[in-house]
PDB file of N, CA and C in Angstrom:
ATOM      1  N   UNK A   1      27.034  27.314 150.524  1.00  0.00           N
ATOM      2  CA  UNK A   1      25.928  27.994 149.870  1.00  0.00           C
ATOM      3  C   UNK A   1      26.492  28.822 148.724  1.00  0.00           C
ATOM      4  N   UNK A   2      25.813  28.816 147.481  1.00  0.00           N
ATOM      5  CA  UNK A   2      26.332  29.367 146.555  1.00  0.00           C
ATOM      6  C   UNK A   2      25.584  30.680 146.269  1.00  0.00           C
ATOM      7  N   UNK A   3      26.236  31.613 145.613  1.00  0.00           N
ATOM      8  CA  UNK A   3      25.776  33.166 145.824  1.00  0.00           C
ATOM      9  C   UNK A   3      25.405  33.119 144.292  1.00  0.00           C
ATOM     10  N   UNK A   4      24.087  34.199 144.128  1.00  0.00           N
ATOM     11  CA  UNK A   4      24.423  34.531 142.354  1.00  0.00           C
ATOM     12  C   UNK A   4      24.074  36.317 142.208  1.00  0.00           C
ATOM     13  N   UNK A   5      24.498  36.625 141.313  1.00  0.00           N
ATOM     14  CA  UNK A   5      24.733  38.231 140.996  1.00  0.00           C
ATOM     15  C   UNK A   5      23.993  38.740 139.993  1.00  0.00           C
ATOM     16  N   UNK A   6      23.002  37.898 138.907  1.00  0.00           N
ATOM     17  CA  UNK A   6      21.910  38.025 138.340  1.00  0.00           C
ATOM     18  C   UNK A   6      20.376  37.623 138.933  1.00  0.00           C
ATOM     19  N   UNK A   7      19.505  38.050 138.882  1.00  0.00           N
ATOM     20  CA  UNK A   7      18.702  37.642 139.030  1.00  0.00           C
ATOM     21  C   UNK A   7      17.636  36.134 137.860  1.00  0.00           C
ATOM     22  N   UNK A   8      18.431  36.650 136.933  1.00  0.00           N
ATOM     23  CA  UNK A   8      18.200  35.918 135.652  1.00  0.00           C
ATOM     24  C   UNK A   8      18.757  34.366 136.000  1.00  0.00           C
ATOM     25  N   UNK A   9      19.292  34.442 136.386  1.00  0.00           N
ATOM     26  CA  UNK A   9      20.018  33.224 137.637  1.00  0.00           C
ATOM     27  C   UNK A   9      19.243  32.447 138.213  1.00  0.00           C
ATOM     28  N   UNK A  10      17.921  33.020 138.446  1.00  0.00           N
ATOM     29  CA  UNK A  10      17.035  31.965 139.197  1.00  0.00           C
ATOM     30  C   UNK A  10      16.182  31.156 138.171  1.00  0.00           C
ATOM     31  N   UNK A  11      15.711  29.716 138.114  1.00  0.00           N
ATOM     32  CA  UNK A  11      15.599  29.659 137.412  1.00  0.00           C
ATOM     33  C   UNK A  11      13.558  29.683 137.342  1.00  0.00           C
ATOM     34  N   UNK A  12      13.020  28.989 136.439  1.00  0.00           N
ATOM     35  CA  UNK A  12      11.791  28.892 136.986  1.00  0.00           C
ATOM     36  C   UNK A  12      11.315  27.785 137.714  1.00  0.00           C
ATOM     37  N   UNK A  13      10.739  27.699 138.586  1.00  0.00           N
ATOM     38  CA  UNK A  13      10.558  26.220 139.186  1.00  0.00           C
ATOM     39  C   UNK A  13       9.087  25.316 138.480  1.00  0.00           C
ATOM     40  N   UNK A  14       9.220  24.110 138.409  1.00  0.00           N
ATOM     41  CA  UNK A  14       8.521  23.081 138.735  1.00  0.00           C
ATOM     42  C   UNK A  14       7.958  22.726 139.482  1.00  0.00           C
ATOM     43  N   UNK A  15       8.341  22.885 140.554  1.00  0.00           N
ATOM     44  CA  UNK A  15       7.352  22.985 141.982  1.00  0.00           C
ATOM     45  C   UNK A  15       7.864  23.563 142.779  1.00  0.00           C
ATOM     46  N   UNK A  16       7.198  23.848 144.339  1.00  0.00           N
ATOM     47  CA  UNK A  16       7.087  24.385 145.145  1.00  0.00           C
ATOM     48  C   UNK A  16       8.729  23.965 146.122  1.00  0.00           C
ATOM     49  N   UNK A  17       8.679  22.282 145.516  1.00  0.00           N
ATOM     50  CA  UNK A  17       9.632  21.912 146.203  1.00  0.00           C
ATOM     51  C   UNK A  17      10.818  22.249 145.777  1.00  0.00           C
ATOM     52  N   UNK A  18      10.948  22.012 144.209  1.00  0.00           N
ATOM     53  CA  UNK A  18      12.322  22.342 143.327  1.00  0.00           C
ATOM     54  C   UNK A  18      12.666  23.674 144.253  1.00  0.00           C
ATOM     55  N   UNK A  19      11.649  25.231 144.053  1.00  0.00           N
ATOM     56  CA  UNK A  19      12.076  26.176 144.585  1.00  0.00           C
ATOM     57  C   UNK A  19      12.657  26.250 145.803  1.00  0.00           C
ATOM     58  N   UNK A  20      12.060  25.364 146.925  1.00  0.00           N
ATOM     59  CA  UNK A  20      12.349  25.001 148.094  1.00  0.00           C
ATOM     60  C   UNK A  20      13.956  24.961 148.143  1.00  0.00           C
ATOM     61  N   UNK A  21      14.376  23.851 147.534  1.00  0.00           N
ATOM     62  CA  UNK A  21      15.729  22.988 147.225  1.00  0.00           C
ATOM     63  C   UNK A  21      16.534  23.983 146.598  1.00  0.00           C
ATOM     64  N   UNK A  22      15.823  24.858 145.969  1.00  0.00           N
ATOM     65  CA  UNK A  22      17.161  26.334 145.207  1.00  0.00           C
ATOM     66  C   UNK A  22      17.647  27.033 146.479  1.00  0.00           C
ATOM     67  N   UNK A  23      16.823  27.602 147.083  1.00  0.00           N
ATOM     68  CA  UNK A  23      16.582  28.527 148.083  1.00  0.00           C
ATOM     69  C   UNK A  23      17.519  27.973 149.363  1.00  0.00           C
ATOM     70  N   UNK A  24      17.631  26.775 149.696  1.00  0.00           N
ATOM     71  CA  UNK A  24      18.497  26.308 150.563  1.00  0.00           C
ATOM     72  C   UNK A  24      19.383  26.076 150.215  1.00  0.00           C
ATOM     73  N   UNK A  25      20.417  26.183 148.634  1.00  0.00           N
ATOM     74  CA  UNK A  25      21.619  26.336 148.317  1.00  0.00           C
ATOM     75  C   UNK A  25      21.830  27.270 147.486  1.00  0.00           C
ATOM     76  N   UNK A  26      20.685  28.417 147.741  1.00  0.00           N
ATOM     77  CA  UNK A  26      21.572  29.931 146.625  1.00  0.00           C
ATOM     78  C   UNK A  26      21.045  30.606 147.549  1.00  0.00           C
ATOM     79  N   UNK A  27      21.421  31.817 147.472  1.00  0.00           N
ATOM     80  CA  UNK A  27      20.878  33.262 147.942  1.00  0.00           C
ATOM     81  C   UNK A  27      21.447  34.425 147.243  1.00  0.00           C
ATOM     82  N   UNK A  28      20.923  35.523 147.059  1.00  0.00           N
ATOM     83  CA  UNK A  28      21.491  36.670 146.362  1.00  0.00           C
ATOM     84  C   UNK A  28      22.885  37.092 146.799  1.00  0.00           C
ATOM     85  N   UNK A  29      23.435  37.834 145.738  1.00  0.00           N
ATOM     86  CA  UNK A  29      24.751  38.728 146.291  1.00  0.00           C
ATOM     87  C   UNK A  29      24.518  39.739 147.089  1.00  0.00           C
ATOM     88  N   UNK A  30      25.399  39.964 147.824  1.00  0.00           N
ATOM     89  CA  UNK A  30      24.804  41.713 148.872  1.00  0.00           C
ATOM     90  C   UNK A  30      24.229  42.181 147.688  1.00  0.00           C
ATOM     91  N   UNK A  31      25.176  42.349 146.922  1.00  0.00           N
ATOM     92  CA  UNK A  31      25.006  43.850 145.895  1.00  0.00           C
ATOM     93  C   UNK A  31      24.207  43.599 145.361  1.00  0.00           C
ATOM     94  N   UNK A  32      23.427  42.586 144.854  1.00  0.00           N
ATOM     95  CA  UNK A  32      21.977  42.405 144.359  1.00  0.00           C
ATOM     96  C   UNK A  32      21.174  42.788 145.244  1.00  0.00           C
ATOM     97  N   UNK A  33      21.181  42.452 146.111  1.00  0.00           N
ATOM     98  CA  UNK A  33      19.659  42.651 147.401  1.00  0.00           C
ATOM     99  C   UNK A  33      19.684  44.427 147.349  1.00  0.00           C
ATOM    100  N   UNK A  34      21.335  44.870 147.779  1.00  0.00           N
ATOM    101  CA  UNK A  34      21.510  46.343 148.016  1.00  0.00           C
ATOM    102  C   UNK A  34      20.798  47.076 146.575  1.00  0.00           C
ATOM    103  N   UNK A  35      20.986  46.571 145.913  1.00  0.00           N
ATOM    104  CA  UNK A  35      20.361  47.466 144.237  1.00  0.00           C
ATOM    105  C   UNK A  35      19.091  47.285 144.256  1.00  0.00           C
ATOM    106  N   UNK A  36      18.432  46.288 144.562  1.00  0.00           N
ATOM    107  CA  UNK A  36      16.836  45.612 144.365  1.00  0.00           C
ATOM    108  C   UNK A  36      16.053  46.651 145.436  1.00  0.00           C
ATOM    109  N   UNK A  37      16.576  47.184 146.835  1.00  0.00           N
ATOM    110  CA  UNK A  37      15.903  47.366 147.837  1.00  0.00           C
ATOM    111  C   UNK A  37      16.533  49.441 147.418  1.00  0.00           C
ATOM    112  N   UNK A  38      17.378  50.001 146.731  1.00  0.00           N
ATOM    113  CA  UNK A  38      17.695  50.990 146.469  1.00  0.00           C
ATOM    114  C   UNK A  38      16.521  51.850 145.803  1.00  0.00           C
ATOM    115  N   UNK A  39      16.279  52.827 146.621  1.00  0.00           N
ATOM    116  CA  UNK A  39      15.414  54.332 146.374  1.00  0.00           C
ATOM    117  C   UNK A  39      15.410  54.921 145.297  1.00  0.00           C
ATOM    118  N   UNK A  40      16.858  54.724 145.048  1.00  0.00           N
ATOM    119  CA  UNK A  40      16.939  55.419 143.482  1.00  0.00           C
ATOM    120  C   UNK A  40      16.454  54.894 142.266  1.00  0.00           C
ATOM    121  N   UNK A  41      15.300  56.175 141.487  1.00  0.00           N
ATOM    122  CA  UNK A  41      14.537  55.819 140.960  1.00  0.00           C
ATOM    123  C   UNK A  41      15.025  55.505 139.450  1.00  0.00           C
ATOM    124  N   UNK A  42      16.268  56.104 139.533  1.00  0.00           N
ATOM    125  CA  UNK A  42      16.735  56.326 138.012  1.00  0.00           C
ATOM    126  C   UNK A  42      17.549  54.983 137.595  1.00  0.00           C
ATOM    127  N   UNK A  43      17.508  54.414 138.512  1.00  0.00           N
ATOM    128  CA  UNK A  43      18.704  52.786 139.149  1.00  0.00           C
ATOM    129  C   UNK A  43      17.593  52.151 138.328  1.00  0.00           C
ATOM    130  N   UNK A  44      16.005  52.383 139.370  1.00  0.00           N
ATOM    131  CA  UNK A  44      14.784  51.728 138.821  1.00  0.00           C
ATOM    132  C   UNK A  44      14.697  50.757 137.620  1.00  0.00           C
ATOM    133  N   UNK A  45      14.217  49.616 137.530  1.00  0.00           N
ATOM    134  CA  UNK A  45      13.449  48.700 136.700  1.00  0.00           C
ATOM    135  C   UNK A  45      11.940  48.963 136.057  1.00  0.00           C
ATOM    136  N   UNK A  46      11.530  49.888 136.981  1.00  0.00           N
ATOM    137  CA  UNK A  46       9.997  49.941 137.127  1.00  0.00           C
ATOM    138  C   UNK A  46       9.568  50.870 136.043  1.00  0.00           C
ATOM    139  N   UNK A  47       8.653  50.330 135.628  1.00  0.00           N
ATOM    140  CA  UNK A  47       8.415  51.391 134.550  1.00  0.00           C
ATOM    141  C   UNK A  47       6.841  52.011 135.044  1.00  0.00           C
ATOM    142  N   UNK A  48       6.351  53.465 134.466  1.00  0.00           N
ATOM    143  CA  UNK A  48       4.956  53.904 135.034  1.00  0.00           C
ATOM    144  C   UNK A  48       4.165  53.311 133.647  1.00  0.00           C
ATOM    145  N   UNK A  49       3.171  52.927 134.340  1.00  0.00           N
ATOM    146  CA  UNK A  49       1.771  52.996 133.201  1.00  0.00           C
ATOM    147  C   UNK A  49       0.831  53.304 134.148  1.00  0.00           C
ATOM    148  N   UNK A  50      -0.360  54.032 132.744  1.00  0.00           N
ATOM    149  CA  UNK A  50      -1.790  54.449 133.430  1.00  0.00           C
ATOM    150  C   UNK A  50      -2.780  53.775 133.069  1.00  0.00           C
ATOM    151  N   UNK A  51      -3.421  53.477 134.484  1.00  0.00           N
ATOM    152  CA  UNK A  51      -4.325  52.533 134.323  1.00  0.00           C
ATOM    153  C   UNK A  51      -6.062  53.043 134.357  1.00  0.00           C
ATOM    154  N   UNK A  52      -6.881  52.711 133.816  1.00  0.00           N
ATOM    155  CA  UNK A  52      -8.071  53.943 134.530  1.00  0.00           C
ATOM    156  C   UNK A  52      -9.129  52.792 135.274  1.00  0.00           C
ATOM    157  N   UNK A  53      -9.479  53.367 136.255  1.00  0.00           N
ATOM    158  CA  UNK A  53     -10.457  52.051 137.144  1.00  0.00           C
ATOM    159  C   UNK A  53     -11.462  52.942 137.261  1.00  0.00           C
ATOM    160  N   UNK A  54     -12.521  52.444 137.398  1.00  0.00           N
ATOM    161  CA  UNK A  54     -13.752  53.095 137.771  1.00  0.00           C
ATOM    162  C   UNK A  54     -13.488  53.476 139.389  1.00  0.00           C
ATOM    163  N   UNK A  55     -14.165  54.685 139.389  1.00  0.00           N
ATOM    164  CA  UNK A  55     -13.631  54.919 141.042  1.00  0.00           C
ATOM    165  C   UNK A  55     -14.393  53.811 142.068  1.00  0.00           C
ATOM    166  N   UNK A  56     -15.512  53.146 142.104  1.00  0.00           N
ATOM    167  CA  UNK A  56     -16.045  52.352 142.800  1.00  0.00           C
ATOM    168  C   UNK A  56     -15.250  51.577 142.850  1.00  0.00           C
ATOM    169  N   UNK A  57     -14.480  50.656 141.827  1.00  0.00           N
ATOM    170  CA  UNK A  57     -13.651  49.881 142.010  1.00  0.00           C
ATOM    171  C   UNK A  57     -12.401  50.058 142.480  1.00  0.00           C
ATOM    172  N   UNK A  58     -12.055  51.273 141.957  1.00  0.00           N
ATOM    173  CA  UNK A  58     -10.668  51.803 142.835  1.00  0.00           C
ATOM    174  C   UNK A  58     -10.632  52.184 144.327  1.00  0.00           C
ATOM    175  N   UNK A  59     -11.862  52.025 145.178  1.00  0.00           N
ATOM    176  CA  UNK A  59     -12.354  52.306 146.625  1.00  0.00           C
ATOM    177  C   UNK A  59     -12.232  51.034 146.971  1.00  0.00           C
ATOM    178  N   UNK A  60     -12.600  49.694 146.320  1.00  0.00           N
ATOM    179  CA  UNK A  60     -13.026  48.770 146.957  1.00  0.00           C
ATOM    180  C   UNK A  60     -11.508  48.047 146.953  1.00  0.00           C
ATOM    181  N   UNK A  61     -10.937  48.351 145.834  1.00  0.00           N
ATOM    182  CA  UNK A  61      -9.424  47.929 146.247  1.00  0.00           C
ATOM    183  C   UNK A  61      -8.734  48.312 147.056  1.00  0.00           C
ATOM    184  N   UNK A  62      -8.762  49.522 147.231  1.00  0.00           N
ATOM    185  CA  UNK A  62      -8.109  50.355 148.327  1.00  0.00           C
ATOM    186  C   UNK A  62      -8.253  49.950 149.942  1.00  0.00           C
ATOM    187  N   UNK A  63      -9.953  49.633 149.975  1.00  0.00           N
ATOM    188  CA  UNK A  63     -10.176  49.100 151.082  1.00  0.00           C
ATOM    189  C   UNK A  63      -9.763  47.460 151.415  1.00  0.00           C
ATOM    190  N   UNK A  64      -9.497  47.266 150.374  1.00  0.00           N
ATOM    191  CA  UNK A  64      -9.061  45.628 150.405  1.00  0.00           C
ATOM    192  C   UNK A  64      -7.620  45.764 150.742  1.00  0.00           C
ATOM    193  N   UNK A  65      -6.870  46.744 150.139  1.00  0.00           N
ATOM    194  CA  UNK A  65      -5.531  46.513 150.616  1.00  0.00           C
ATOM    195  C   UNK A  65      -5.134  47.414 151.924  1.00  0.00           C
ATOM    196  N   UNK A  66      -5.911  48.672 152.164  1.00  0.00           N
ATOM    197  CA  UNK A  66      -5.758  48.684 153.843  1.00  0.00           C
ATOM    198  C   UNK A  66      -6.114  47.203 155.054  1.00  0.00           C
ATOM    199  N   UNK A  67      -6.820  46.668 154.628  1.00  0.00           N
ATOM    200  CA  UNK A  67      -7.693  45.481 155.766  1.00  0.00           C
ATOM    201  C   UNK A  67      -6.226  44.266 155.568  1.00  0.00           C
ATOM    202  N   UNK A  68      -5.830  44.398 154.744  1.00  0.00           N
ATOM    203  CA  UNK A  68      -4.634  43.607 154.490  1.00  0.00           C
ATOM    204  C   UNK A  68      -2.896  44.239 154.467  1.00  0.00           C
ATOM    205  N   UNK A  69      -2.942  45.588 155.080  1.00  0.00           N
ATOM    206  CA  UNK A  69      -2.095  46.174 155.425  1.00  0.00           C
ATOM    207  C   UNK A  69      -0.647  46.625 154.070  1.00  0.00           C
ATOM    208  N   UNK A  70      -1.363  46.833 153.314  1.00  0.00           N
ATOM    209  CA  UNK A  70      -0.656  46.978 151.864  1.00  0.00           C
ATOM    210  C   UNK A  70      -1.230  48.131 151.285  1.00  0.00           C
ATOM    211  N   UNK A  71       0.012  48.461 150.237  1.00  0.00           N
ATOM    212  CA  UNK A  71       0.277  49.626 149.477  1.00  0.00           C
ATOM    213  C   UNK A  71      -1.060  49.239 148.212  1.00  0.00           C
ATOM    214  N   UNK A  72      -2.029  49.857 147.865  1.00  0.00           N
ATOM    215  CA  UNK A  72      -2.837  49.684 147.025  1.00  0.00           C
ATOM    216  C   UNK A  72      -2.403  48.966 145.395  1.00  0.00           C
ATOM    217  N   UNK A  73      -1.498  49.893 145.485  1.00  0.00           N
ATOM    218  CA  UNK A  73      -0.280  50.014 143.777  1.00  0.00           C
ATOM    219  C   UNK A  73       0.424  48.233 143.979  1.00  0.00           C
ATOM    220  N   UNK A  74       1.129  48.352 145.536  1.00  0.00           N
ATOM    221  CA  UNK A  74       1.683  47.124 145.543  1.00  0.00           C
ATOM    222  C   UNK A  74       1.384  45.804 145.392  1.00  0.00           C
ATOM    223  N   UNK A  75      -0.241  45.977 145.766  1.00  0.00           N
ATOM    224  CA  UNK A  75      -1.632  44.874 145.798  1.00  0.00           C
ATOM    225  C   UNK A  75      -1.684  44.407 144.607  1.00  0.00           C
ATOM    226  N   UNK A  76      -1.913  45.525 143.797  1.00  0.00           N
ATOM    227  CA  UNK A  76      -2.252  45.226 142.349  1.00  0.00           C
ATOM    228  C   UNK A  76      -1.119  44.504 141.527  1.00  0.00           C
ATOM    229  N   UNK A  77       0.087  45.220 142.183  1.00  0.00           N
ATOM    230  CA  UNK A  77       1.423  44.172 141.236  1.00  0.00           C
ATOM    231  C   UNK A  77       1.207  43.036 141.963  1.00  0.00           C
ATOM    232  N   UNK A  78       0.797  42.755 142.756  1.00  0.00           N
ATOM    233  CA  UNK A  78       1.326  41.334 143.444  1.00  0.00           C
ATOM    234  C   UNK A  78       0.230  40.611 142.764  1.00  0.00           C
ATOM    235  N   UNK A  79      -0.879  40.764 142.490  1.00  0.00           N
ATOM    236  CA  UNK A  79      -2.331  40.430 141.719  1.00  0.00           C
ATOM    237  C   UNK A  79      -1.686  39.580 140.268  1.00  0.00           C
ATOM    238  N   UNK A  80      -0.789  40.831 139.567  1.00  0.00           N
ATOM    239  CA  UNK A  80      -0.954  40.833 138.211  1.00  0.00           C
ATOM    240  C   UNK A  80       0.491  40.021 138.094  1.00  0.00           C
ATOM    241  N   UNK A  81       1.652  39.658 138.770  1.00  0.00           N
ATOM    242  CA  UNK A  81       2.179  38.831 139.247  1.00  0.00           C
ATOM    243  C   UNK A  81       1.886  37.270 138.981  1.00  0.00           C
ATOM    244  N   UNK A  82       1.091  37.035 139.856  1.00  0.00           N
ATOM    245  CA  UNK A  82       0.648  36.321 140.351  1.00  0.00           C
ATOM    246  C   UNK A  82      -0.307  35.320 139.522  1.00  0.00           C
ATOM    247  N   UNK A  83      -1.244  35.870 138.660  1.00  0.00           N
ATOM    248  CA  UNK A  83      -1.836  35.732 137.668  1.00  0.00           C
ATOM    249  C   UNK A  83      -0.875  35.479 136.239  1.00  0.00           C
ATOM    250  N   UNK A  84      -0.209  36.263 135.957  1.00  0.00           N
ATOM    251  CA  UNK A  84       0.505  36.012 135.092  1.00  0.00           C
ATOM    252  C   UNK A  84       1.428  34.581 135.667  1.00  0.00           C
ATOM    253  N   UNK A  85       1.771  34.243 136.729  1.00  0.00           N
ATOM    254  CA  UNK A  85       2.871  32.694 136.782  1.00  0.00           C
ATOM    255  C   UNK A  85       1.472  32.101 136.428  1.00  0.00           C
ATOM    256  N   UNK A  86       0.234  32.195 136.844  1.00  0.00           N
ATOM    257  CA  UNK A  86      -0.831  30.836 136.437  1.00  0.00           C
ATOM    258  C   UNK A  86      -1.093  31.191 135.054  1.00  0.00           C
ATOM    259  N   UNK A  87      -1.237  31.751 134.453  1.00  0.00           N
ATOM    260  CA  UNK A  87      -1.310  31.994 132.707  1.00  0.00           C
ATOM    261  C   UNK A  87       0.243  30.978 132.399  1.00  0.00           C
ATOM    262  N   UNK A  88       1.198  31.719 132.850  1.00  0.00           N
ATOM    263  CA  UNK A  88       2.408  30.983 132.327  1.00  0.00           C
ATOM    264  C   UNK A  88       2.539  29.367 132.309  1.00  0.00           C
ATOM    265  N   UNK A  89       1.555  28.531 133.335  1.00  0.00           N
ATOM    266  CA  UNK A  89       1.483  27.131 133.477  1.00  0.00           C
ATOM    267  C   UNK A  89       0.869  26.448 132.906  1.00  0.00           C
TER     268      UNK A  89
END
């Protein structure tokens, strides 16, 4: 199994399967996973932006991502994620 130390390393897949077939001959370096999963904010990638939602809508998300056991903030990246790979296709 081969290790890689960028993330830039992965590449984009073609399908579900290509990714499949990466994944069973790469995996991260410790020290990648250890930096990716690290508290420290100043290490951080993440950048803040403000977003403004109508509060009705900001309730109904909220309640959508308790019933689904998720961080509200985290919901929304995984949303905008997610959306963006289908724009990208």
């Amino acid at each position: 199994m081969r290790t890689f130390a960028n993330w830039e390393e992965v590449p984009l897949f073609e399908s579900e399967e290509a990714e499949a077939l990466f994944w069973t001959e790469h995996r991260p370096d410790l020290r990648l996973m250890e930096s990716a999963t690290a508290g420290n904010a100043e290490s951080s990638e993440s950048v803040t932006v403000t977003l403004r939602f109508d509060p009705r809508m900001l309730a109904r998300i909220k309640r959508l991502a308790r019933t689904r056991f998720l961080n509200y903030q985290s919901m929304i990246k995984q949303w905008l994620s997610e959306r963006m790979e289908q724009e990208l296709k």
